[in-house]
PDB file of N, CA and C in Angstrom:
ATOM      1  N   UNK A   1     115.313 -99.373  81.874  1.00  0.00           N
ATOM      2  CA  UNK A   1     116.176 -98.939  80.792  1.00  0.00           C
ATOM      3  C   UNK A   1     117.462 -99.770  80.842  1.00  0.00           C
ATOM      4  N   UNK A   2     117.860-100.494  79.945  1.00  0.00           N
ATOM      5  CA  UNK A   2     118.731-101.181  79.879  1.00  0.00           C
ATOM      6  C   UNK A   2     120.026-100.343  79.607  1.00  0.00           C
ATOM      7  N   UNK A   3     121.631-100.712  79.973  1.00  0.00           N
ATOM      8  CA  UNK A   3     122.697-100.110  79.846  1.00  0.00           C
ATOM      9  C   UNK A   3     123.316-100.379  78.302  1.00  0.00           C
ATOM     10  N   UNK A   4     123.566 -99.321  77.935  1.00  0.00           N
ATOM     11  CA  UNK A   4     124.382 -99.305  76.247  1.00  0.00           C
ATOM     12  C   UNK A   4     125.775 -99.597  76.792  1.00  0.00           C
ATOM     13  N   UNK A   5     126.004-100.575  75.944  1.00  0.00           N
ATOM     14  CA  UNK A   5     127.685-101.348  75.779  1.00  0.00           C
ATOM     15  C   UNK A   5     128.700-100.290  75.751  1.00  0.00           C
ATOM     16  N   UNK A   6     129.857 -99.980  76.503  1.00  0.00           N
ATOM     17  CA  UNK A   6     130.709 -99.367  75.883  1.00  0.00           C
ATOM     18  C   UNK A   6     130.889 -99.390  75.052  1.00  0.00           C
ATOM     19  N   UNK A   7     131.399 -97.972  74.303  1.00  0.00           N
ATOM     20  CA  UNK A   7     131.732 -97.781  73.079  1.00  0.00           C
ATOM     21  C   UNK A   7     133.005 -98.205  72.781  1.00  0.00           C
ATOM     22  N   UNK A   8     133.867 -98.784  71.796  1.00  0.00           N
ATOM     23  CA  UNK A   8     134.842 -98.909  71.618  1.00  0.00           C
ATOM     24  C   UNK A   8     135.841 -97.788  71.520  1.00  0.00           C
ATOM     25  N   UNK A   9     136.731 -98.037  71.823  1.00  0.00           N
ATOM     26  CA  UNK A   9     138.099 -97.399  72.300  1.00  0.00           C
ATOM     27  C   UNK A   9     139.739 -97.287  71.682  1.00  0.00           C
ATOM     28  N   UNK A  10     139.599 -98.782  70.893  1.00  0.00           N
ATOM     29  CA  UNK A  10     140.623 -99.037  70.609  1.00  0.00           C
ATOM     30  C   UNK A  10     140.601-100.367  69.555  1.00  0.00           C
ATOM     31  N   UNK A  11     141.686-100.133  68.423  1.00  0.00           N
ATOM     32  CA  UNK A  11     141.708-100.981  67.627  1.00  0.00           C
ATOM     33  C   UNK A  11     142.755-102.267  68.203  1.00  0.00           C
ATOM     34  N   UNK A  12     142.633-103.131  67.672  1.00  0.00           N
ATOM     35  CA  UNK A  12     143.065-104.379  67.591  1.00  0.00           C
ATOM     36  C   UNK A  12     144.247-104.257  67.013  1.00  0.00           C
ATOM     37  N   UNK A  13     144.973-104.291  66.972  1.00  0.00           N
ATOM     38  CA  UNK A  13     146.247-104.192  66.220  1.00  0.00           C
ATOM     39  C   UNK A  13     146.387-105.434  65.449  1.00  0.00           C
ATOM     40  N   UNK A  14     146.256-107.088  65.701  1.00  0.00           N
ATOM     41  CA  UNK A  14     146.046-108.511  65.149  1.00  0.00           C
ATOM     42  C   UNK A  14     145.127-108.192  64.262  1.00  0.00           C
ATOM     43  N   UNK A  15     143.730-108.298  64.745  1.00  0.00           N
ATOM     44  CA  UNK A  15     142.751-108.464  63.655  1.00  0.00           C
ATOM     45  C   UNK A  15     141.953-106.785  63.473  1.00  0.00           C
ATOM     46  N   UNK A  16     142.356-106.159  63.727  1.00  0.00           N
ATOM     47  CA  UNK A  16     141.964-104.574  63.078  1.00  0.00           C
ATOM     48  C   UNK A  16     140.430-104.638  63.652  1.00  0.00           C
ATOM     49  N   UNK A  17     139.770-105.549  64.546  1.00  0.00           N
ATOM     50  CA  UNK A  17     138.329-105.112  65.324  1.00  0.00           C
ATOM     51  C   UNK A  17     138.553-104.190  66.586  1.00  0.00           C
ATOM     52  N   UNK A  18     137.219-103.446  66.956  1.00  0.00           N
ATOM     53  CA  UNK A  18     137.453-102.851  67.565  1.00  0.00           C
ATOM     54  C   UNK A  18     136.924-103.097  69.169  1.00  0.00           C
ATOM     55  N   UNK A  19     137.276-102.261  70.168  1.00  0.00           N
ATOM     56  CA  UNK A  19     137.303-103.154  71.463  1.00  0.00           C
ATOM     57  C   UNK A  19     137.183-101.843  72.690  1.00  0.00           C
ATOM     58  N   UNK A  20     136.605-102.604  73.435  1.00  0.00           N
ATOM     59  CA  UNK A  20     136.801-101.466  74.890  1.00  0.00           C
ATOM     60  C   UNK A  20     137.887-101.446  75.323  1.00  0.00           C
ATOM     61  N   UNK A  21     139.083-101.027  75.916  1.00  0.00           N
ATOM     62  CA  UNK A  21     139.979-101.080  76.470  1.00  0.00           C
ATOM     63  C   UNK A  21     139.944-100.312  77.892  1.00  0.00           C
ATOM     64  N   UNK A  22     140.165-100.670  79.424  1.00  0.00           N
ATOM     65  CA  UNK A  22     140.017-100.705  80.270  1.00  0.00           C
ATOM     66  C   UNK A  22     141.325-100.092  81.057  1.00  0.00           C
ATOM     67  N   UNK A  23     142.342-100.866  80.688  1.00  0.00           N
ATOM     68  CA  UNK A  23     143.492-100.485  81.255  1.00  0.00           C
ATOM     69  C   UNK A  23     143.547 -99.331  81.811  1.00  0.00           C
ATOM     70  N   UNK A  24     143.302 -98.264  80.965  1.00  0.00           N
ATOM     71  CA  UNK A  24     143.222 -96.717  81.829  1.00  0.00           C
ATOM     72  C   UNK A  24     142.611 -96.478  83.140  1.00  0.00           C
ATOM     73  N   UNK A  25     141.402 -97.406  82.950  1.00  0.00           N
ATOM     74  CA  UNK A  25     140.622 -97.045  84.243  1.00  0.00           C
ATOM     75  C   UNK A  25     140.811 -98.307  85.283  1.00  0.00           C
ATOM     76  N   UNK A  26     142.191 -99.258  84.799  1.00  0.00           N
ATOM     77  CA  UNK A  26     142.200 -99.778  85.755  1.00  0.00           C
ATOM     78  C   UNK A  26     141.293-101.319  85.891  1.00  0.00           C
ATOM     79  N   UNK A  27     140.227-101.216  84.717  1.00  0.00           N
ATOM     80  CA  UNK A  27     139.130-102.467  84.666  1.00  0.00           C
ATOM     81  C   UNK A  27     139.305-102.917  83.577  1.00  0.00           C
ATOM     82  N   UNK A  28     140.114-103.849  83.145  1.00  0.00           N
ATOM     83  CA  UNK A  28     140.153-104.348  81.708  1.00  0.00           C
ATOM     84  C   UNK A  28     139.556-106.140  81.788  1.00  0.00           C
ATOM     85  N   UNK A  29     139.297-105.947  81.184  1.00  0.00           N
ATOM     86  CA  UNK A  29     138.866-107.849  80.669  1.00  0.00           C
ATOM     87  C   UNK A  29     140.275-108.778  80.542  1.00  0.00           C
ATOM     88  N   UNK A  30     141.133-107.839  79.655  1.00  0.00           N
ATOM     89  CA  UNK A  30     142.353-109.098  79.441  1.00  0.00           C
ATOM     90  C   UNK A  30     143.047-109.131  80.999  1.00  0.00           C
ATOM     91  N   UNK A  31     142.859-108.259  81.652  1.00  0.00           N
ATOM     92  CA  UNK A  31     143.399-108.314  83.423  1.00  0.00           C
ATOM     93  C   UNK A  31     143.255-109.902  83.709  1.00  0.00           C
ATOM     94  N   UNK A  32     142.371-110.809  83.117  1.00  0.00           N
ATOM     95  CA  UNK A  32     141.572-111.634  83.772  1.00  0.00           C
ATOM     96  C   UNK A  32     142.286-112.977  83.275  1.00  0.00           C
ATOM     97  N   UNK A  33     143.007-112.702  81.380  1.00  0.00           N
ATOM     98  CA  UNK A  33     143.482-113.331  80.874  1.00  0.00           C
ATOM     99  C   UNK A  33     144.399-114.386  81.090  1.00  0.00           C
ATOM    100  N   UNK A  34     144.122-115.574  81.200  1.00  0.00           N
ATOM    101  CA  UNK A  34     145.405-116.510  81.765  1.00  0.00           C
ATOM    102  C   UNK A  34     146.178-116.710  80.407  1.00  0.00           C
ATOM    103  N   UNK A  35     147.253-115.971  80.229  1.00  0.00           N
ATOM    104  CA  UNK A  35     148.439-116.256  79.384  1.00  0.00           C
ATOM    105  C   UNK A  35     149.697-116.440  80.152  1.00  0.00           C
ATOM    106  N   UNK A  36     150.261-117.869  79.564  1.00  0.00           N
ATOM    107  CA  UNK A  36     151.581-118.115  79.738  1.00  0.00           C
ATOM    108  C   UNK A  36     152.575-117.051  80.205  1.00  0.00           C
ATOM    109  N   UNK A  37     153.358-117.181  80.281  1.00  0.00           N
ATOM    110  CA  UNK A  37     154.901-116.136  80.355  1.00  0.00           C
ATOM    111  C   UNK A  37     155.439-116.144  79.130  1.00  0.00           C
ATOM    112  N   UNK A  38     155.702-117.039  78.838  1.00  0.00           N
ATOM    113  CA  UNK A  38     156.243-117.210  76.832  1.00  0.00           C
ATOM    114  C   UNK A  38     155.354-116.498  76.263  1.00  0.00           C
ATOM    115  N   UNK A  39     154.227-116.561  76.035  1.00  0.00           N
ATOM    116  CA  UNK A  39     153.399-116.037  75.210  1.00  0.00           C
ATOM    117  C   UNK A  39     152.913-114.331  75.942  1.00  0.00           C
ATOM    118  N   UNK A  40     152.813-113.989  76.824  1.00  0.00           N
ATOM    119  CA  UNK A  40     152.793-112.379  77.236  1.00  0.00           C
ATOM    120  C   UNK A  40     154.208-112.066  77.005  1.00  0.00           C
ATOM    121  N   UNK A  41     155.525-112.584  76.767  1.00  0.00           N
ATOM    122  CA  UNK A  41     156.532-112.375  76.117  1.00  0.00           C
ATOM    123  C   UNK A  41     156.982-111.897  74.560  1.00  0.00           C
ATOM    124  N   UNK A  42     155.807-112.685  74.247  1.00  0.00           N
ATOM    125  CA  UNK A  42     155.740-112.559  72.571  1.00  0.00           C
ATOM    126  C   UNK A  42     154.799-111.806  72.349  1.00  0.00           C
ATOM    127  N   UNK A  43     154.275-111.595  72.663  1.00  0.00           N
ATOM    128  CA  UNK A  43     152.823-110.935  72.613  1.00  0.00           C
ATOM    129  C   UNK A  43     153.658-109.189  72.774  1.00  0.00           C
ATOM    130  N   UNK A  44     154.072-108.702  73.905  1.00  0.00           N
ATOM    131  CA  UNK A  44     154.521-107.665  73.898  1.00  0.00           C
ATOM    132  C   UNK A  44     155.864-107.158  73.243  1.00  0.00           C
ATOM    133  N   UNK A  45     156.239-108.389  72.587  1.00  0.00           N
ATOM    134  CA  UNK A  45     157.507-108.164  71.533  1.00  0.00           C
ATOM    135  C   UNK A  45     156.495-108.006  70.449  1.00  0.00           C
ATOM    136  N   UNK A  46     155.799-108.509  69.725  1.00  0.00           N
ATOM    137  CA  UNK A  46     155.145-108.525  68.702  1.00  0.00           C
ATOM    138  C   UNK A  46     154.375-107.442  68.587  1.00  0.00           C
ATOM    139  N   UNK A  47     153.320-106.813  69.685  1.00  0.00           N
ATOM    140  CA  UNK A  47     152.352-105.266  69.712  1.00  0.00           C
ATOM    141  C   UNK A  47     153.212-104.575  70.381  1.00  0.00           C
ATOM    142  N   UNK A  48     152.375-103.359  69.968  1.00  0.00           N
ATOM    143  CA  UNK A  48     152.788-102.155  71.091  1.00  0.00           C
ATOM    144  C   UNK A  48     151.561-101.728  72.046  1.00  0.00           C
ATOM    145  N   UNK A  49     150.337-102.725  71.439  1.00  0.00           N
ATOM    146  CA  UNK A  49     149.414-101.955  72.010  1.00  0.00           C
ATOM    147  C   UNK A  49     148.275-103.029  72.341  1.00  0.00           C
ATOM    148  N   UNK A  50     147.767-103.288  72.916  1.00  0.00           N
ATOM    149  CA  UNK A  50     146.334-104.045  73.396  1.00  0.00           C
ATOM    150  C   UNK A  50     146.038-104.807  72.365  1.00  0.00           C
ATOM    151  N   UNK A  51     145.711-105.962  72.849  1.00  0.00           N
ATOM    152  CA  UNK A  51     144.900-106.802  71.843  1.00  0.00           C
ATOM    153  C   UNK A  51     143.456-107.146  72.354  1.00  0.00           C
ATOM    154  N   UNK A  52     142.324-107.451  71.063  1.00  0.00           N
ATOM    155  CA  UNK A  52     140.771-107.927  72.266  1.00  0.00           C
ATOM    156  C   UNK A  52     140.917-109.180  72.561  1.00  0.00           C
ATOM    157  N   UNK A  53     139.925-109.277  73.237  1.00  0.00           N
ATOM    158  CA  UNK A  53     139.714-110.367  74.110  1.00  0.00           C
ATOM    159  C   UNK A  53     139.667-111.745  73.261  1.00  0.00           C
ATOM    160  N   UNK A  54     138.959-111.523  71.746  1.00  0.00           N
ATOM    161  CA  UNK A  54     138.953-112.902  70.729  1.00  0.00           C
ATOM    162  C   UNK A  54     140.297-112.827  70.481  1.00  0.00           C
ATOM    163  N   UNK A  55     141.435-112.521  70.259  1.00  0.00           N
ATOM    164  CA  UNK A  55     142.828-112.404  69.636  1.00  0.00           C
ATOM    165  C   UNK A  55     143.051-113.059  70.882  1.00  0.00           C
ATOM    166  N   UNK A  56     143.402-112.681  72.352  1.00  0.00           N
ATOM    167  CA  UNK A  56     143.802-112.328  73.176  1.00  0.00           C
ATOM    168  C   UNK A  56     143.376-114.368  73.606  1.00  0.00           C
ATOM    169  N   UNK A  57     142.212-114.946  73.587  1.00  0.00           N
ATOM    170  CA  UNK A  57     141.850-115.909  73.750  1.00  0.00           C
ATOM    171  C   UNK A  57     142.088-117.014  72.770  1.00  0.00           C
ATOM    172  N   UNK A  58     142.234-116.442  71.752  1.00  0.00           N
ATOM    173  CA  UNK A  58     142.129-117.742  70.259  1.00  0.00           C
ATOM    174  C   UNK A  58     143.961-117.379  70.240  1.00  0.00           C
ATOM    175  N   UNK A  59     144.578-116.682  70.787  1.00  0.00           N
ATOM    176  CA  UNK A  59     146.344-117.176  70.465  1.00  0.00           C
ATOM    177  C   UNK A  59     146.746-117.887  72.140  1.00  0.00           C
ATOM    178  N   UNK A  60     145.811-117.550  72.898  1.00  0.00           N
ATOM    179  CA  UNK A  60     146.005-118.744  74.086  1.00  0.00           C
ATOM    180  C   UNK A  60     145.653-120.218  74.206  1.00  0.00           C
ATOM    181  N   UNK A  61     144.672-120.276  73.777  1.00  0.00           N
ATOM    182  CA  UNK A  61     143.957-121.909  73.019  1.00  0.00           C
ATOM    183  C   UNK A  61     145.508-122.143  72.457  1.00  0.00           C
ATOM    184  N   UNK A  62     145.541-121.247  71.087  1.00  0.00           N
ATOM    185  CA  UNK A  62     146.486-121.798  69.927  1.00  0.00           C
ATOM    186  C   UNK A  62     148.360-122.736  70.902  1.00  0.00           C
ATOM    187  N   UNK A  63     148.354-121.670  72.294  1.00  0.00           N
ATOM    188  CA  UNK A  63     149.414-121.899  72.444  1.00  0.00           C
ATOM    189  C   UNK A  63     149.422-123.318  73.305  1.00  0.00           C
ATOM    190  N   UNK A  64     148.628-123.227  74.094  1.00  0.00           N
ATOM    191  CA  UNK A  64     148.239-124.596  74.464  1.00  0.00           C
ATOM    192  C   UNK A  64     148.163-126.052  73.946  1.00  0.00           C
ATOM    193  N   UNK A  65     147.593-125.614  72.443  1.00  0.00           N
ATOM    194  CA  UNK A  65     147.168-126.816  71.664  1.00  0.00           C
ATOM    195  C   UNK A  65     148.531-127.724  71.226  1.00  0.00           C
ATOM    196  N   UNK A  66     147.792-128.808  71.425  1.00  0.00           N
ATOM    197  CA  UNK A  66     149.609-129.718  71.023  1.00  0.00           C
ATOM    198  C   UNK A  66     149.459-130.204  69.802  1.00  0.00           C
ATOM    199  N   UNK A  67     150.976-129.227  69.106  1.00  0.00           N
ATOM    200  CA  UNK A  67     151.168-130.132  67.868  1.00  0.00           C
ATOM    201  C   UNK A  67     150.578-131.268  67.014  1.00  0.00           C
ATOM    202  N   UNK A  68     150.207-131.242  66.265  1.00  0.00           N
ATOM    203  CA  UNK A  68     149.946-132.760  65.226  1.00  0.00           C
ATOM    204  C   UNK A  68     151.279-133.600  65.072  1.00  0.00           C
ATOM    205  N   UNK A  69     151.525-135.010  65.209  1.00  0.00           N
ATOM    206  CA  UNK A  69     152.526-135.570  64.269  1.00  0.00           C
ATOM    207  C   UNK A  69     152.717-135.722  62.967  1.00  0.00           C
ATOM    208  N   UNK A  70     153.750-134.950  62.531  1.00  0.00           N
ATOM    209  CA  UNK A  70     154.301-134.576  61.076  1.00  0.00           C
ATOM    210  C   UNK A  70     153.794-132.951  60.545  1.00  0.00           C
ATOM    211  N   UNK A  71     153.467-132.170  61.443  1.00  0.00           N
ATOM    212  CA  UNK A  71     152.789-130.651  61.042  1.00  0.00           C
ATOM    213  C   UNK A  71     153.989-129.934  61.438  1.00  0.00           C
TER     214      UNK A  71
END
């Protein structure tokens, strides 16, 4: 018998999908997250509340990525 996925828990506050959230129990996925200091700066100025793991990954790429010349 295979295991059923957690059920979701919690909305996204960025993109309004929905997500397991862990924190309570201590086991979260974004625990794992390598974000900057600038950006877990902004990040918790900007929410009040959890973001998933695609938000959470596609604004870490984003922050990384270097500029275009003339953008």
């Amino acid at each position: 018998m295979s295991e059923a996925a957690p059920s979701p828990n919690a909305a996204c506050p960025r993109c309004g999908g929905s997500f397991r959230c862990g924190v309570a129990d201590k086991v979260c996925d974004c625990f794992g997250a390598q974000l900057n200091d600038a950006l877990r700066q902004q990040l918790a100025a900007q929410y009040s509340s959890c973001l998933c793991m695609s938000c959470l990954t596609e604004l870490r790429l984003a922050a990384v990525k270097p500029v275009p010349p003339g953008a």
